[in-house]
C-alpha atoms as a PDB file:
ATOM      1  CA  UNK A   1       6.081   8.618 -13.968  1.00  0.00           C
ATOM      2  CA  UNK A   2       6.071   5.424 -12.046  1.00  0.00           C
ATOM      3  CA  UNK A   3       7.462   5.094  -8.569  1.00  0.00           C
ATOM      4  CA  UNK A   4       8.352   1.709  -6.507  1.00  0.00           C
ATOM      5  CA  UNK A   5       9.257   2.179  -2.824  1.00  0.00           C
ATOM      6  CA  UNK A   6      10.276  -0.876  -1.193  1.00  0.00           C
ATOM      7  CA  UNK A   7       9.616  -0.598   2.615  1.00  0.00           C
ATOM      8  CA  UNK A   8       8.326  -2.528   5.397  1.00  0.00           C
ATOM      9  CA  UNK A   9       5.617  -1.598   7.768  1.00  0.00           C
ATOM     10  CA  UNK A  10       8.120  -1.950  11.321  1.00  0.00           C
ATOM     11  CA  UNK A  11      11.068   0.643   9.714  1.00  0.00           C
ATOM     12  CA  UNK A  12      10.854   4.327  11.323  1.00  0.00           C
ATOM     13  CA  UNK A  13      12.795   5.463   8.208  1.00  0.00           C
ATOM     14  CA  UNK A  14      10.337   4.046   5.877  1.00  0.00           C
ATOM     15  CA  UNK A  15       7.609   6.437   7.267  1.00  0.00           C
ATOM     16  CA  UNK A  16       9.512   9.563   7.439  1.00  0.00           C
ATOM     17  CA  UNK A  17      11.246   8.700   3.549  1.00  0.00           C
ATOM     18  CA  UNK A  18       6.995   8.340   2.173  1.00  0.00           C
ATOM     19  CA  UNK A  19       6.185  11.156   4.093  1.00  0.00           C
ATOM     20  CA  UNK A  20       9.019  13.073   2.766  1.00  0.00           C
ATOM     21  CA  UNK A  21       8.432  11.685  -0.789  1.00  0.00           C
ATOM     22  CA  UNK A  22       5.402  12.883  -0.882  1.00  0.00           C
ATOM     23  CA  UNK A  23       6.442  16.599   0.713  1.00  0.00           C
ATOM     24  CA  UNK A  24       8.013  16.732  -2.624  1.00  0.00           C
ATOM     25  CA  UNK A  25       5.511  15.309  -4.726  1.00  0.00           C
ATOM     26  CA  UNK A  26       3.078  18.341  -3.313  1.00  0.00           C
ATOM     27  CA  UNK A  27       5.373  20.877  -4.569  1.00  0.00           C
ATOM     28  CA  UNK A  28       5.456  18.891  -8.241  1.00  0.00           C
ATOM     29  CA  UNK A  29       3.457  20.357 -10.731  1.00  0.00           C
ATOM     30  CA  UNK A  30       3.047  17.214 -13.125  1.00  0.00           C
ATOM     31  CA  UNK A  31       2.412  15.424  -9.479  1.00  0.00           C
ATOM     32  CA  UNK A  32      -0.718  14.012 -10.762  1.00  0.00           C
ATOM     33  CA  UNK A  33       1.027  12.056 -13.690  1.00  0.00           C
ATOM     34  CA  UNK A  34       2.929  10.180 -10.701  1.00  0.00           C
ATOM     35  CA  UNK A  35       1.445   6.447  -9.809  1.00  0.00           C
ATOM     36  CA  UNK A  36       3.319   5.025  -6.529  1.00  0.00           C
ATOM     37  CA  UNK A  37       3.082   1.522  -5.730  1.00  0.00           C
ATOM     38  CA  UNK A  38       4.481  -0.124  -2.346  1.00  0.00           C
ATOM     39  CA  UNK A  39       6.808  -3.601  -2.966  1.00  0.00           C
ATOM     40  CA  UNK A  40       6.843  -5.313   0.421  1.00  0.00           C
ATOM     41  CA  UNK A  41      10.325  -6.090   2.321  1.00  0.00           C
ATOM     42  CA  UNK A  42      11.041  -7.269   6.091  1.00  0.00           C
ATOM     43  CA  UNK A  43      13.979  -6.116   8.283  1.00  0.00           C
ATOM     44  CA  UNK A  44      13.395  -9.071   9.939  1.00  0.00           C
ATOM     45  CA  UNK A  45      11.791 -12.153   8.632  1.00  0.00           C
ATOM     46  CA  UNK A  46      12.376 -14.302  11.937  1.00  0.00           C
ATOM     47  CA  UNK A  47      10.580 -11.341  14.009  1.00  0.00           C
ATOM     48  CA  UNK A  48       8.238 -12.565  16.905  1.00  0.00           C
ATOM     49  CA  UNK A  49       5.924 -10.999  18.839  1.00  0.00           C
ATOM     50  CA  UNK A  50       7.003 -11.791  23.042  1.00  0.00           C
ATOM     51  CA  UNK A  51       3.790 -10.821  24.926  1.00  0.00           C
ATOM     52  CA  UNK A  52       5.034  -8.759  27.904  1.00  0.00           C
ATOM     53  CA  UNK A  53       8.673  -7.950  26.035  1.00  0.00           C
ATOM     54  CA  UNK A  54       8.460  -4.470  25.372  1.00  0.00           C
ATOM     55  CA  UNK A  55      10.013  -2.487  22.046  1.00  0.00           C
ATOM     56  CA  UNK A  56      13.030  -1.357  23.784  1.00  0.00           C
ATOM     57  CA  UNK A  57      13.751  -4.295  25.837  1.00  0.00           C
ATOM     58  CA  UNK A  58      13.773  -6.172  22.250  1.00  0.00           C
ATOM     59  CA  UNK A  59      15.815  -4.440  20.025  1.00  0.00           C
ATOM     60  CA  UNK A  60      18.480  -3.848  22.742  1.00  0.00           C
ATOM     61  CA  UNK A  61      18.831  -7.990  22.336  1.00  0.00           C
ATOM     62  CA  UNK A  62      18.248  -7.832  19.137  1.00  0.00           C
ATOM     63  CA  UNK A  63      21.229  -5.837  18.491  1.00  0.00           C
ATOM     64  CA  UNK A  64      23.474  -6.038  21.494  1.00  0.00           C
ATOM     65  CA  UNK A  65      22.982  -2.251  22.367  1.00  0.00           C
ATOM     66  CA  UNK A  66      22.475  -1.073  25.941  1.00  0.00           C
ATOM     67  CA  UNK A  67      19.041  -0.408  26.777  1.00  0.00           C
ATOM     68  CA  UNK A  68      19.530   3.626  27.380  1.00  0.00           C
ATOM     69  CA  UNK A  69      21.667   3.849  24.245  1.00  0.00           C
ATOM     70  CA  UNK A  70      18.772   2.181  22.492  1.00  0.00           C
ATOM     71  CA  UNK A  71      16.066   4.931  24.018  1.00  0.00           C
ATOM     72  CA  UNK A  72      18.275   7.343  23.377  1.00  0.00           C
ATOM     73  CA  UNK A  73      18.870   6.306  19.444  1.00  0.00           C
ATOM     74  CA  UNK A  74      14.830   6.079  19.118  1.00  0.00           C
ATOM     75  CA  UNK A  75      14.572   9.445  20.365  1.00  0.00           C
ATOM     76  CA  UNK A  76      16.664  10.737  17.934  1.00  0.00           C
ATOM     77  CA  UNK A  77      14.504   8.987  14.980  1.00  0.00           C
ATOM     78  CA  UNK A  78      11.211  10.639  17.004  1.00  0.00           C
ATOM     79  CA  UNK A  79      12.534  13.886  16.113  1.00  0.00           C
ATOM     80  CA  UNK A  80      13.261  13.457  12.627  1.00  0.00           C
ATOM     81  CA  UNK A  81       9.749  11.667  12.172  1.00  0.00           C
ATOM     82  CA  UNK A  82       7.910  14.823  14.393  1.00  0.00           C
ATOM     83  CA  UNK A  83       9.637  17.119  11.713  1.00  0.00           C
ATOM     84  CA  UNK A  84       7.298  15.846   8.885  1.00  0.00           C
ATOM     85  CA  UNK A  85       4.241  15.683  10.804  1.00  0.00           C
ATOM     86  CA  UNK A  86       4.761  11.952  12.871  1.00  0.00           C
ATOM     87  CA  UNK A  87       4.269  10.640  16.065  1.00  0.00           C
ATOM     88  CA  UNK A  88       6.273   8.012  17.321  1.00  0.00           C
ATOM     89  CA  UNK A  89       5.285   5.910  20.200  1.00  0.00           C
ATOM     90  CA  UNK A  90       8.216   3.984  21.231  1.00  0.00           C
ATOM     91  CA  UNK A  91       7.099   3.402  24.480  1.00  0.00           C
ATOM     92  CA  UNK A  92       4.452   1.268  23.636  1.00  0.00           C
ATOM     93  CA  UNK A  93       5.493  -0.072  19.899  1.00  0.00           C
ATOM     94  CA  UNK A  94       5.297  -4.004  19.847  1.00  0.00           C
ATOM     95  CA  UNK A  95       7.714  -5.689  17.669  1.00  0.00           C
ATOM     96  CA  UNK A  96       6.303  -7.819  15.363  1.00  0.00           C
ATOM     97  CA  UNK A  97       6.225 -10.295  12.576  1.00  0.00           C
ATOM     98  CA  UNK A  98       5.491  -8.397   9.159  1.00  0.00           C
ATOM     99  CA  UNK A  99       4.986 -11.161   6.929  1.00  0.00           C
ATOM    100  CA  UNK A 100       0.980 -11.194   6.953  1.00  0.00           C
ATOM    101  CA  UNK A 101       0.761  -7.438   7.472  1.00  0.00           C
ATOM    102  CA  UNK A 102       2.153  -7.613   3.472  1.00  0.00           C
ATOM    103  CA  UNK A 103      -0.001 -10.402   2.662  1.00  0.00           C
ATOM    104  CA  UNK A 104      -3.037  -8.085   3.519  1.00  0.00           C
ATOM    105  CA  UNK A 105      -1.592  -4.982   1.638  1.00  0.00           C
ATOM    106  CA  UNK A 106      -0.948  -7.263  -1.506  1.00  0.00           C
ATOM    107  CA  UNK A 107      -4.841  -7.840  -1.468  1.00  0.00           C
ATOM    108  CA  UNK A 108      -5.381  -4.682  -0.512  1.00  0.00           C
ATOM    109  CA  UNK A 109      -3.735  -3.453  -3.387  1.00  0.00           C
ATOM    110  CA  UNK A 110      -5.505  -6.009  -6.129  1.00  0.00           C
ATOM    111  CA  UNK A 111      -8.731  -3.786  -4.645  1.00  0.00           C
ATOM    112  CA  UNK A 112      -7.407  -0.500  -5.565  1.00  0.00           C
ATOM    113  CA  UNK A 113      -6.233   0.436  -1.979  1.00  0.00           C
ATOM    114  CA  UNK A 114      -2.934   0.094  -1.968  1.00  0.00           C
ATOM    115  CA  UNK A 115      -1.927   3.725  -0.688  1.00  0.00           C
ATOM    116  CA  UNK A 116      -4.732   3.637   1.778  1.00  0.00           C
ATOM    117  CA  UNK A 117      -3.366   0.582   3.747  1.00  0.00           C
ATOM    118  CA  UNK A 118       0.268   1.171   3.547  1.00  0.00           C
ATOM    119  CA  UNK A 119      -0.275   4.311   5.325  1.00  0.00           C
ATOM    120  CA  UNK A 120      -2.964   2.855   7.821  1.00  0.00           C
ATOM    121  CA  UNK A 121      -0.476   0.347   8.723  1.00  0.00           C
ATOM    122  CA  UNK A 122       2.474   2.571   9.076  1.00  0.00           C
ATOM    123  CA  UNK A 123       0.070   4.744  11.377  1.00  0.00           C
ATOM    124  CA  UNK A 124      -0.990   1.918  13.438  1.00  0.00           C
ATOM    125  CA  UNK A 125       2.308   0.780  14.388  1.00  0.00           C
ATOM    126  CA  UNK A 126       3.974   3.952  14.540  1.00  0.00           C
ATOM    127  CA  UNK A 127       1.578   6.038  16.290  1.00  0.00           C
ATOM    128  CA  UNK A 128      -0.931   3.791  17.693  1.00  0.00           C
ATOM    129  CA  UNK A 129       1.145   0.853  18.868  1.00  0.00           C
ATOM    130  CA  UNK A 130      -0.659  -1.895  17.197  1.00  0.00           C
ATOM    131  CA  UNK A 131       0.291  -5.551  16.944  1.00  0.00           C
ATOM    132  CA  UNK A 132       0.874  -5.451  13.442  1.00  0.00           C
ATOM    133  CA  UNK A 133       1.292  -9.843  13.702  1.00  0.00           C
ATOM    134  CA  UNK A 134      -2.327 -10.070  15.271  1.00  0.00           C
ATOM    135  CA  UNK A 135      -4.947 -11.384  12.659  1.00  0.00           C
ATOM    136  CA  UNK A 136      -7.654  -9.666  14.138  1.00  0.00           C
ATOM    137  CA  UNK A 137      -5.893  -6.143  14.230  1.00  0.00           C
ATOM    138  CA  UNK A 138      -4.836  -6.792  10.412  1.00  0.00           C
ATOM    139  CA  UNK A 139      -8.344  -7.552   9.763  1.00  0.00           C
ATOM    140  CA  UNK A 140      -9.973  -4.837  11.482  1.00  0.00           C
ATOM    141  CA  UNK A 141      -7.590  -2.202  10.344  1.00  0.00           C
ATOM    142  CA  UNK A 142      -7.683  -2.730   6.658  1.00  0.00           C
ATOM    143  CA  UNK A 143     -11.612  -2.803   7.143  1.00  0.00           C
ATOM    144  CA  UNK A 144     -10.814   0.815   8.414  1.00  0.00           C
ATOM    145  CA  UNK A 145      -9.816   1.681   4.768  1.00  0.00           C
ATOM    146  CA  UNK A 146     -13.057  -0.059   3.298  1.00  0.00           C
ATOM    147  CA  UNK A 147     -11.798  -3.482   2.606  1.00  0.00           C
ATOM    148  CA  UNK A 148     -14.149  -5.944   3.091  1.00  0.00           C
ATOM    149  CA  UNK A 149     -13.776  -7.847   6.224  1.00  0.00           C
ATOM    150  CA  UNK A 150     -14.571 -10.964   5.501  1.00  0.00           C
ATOM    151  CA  UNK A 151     -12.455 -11.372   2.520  1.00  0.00           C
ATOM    152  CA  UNK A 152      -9.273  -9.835   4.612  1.00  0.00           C
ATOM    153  CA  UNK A 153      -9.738 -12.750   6.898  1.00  0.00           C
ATOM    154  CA  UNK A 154      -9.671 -15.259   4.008  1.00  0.00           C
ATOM    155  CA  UNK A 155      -6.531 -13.763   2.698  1.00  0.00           C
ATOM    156  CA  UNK A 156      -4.967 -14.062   6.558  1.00  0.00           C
ATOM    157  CA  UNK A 157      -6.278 -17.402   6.946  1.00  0.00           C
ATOM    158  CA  UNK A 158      -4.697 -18.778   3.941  1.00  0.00           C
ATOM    159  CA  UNK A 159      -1.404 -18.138   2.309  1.00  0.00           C
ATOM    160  CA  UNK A 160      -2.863 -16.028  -0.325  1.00  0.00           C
ATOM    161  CA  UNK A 161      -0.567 -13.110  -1.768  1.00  0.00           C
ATOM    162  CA  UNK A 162       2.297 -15.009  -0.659  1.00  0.00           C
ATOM    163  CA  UNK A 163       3.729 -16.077  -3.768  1.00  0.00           C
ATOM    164  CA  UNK A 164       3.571 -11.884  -4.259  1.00  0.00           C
ATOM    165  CA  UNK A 165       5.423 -10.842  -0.969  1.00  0.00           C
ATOM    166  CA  UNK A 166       8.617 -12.859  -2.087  1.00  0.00           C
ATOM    167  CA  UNK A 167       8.335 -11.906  -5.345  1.00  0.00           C
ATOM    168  CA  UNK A 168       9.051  -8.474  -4.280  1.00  0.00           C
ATOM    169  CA  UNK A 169      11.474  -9.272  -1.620  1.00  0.00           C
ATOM    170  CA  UNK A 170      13.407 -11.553  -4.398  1.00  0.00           C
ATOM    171  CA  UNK A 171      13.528  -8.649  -6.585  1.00  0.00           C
ATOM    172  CA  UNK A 172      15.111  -6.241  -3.741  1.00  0.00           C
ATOM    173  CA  UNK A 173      17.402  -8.377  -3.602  1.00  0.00           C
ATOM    174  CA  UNK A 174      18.429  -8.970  -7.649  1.00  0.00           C
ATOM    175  CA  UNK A 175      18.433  -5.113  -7.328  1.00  0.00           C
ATOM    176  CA  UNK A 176      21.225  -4.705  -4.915  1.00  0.00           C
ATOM    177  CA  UNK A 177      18.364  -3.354  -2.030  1.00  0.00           C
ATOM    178  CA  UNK A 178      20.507  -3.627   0.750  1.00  0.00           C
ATOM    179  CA  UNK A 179      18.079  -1.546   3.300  1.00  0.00           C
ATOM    180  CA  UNK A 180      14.584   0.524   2.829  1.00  0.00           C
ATOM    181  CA  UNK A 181      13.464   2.613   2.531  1.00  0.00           C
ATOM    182  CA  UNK A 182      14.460   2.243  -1.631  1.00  0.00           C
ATOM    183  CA  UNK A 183      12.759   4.035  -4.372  1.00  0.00           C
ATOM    184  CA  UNK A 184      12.847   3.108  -7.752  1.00  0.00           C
ATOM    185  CA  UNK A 185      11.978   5.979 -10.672  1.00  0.00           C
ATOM    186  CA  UNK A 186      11.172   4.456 -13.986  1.00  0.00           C
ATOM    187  CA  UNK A 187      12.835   1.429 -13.518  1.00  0.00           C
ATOM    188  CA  UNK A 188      15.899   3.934 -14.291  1.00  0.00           C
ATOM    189  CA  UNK A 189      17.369   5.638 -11.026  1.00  0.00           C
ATOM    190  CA  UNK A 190      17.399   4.633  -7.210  1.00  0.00           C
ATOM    191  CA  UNK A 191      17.000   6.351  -4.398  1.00  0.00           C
ATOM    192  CA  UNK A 192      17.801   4.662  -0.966  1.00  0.00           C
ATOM    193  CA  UNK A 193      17.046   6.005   2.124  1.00  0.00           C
ATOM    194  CA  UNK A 194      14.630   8.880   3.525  1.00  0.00           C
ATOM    195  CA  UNK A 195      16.310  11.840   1.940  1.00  0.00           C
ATOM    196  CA  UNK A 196      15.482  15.279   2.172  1.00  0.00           C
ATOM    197  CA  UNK A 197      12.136  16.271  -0.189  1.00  0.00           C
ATOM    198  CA  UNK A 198      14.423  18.461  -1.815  1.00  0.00           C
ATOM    199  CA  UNK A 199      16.768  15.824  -2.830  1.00  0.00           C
ATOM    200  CA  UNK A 200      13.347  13.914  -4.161  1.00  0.00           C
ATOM    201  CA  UNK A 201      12.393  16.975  -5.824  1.00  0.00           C
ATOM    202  CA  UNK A 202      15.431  17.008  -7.906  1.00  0.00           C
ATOM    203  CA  UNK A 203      14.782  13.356  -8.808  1.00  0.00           C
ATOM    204  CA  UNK A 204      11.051  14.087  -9.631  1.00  0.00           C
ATOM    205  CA  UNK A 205      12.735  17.021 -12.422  1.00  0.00           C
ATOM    206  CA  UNK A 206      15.160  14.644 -13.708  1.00  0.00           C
ATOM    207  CA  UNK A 207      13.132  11.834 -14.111  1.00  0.00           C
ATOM    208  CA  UNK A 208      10.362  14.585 -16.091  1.00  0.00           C
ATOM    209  CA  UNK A 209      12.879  15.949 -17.786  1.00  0.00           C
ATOM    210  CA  UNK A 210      13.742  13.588 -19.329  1.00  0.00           C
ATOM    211  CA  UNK A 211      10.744  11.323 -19.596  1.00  0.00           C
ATOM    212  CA  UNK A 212       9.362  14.456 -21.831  1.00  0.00           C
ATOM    213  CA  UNK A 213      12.147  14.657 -24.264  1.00  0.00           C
ATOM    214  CA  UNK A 214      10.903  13.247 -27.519  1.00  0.00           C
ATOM    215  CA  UNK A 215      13.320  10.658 -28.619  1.00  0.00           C
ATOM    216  CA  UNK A 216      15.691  11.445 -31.951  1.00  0.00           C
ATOM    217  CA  UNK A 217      16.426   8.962 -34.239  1.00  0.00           C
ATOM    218  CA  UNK A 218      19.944   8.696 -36.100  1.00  0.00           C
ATOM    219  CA  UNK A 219      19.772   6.777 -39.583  1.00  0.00           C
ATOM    220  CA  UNK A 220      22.753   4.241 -39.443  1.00  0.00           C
ATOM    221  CA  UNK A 221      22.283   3.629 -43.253  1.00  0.00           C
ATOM    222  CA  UNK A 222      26.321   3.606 -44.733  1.00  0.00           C
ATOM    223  CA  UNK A 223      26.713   7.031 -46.509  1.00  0.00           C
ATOM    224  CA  UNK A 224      25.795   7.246 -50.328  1.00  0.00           C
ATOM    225  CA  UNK A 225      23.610   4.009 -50.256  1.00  0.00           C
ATOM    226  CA  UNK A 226      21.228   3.196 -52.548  1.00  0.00           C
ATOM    227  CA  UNK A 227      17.831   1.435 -51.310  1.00  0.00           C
ATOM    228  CA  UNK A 228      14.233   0.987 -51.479  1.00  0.00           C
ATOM    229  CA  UNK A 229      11.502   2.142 -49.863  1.00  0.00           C
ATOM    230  CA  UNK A 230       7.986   3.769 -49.209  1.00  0.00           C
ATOM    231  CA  UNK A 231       6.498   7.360 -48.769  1.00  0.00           C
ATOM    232  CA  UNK A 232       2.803   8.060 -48.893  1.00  0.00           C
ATOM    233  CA  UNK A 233       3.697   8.853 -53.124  1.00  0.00           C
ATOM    234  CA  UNK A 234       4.517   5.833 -53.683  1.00  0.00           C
ATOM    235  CA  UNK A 235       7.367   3.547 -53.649  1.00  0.00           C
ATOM    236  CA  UNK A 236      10.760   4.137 -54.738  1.00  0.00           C
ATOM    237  CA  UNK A 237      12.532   0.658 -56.144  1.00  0.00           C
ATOM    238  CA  UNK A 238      16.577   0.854 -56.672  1.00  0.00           C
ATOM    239  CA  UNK A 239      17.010  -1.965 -59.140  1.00  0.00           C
ATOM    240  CA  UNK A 240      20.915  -1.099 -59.027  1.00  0.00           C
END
């Protein structure tokens, strides 16, 4: 079973829906026939890092929200991301560019660590407060997952991998993804937004279910027609 979760590395909901995804995917007992690969997406593509701006102060221009009604609506996503095991740190979170962050993961991912640098990065920003724009921090954490340094900062340097990044964005949007996080099951059934694991866990049986069904095939020959054809006896010529 293949999954495809389009997500970007700045949304709280994005951390909490993998997290919960993969609550479910525990519980699975065919869990290890499951390959999950990360398509990249940004919330914000004009995002930019102000050095002294903090998290709060930012989204509440961002969006036009009063600054307490902004804490307080964080608070409330801190909650839902402690009850799956997360830490948010709002407080300090820097709001930043994304665009290179994917870059890195794309590469990341051509190396077999695909799953080990989405979820550093996630981490880093979420829980760590990391400046997820900053070459050097993109460099140094994806070293963290055993990437090798030196080739990360070719990839940042240049404007490898991002020819891949837009790919994926431009298929979000042929798709009709209108937010993230959005999985994909077998290129068959959608599932936007961090649901519930049980809600994925239904999904994951559906998806099985039916993946494991061995196909029937109906003859559409017309009724009482003569033809020709082959069987390991031989061949059988109608010369009606």
């Amino acid at each position: 079973m293949k999954i495809e979760v389009w997500s970007d590395f700045v949304c709280p909901f994005c951390y909490i829906g993998k997290r919960r995804l993969e609550n479910a995917m525990e519980q699975f007992p065919h869990r290890e026939s499951i390959s999950v690969e990360y398509k990249s997406y940004q919330l914000d593509p004009t995002a930019k890092h102000i050095p002294g701006k903090g998290f709060y102060e930012t989204f509440s221009e961002l969006k036009g929200m009063p600054l307490e009604q902004v804490k307080t609506m964080n608070q409330q996503v801190g909650q839902q991301a402690a009850s799956v095991g997360l830490t948010y740190n709002f407080d300090d979170m820097k709001y930043a560019n994304t665009f290179d962050a994917h870059r890195v993961a794309k590469y990341a991912e051509s190396q077999g660590k695909g799953k080990e640098i989405t979820e550093r990065f996630l981490y880093a920003y979420f829980t760590e407060s990391e400046l997820m724009s900053d070459n050097d921090t993109l460099i140094r954490l994806a070293g963290e997952v055993g990437l090798d340094k030196e080739e990360v900062e070719k990839v940042v340097l240049s404007d490898k991998y991002r020819n891949r990044v837009n790919e994926d964005i431009d298929t979000a949007r042929q798709i009709g993804v209108q937010g993230v996080p959005f999985f994909v099951f077998n290129e068959k059934y959608a599932v936007s937004g961090a649901q519930p694991p049980e809600v994925f866990s239904e999904v994951l049986e559906k998806v099985w279910d039916e993946e494991k069904e061995k196909p029937v095939l109906q003859s559409l020959n017309p009724k009482k027609s003569e033809t020709s054809y082959c069987t390991d006896e031989g061949c059988d010529v109608d010369n009606k």
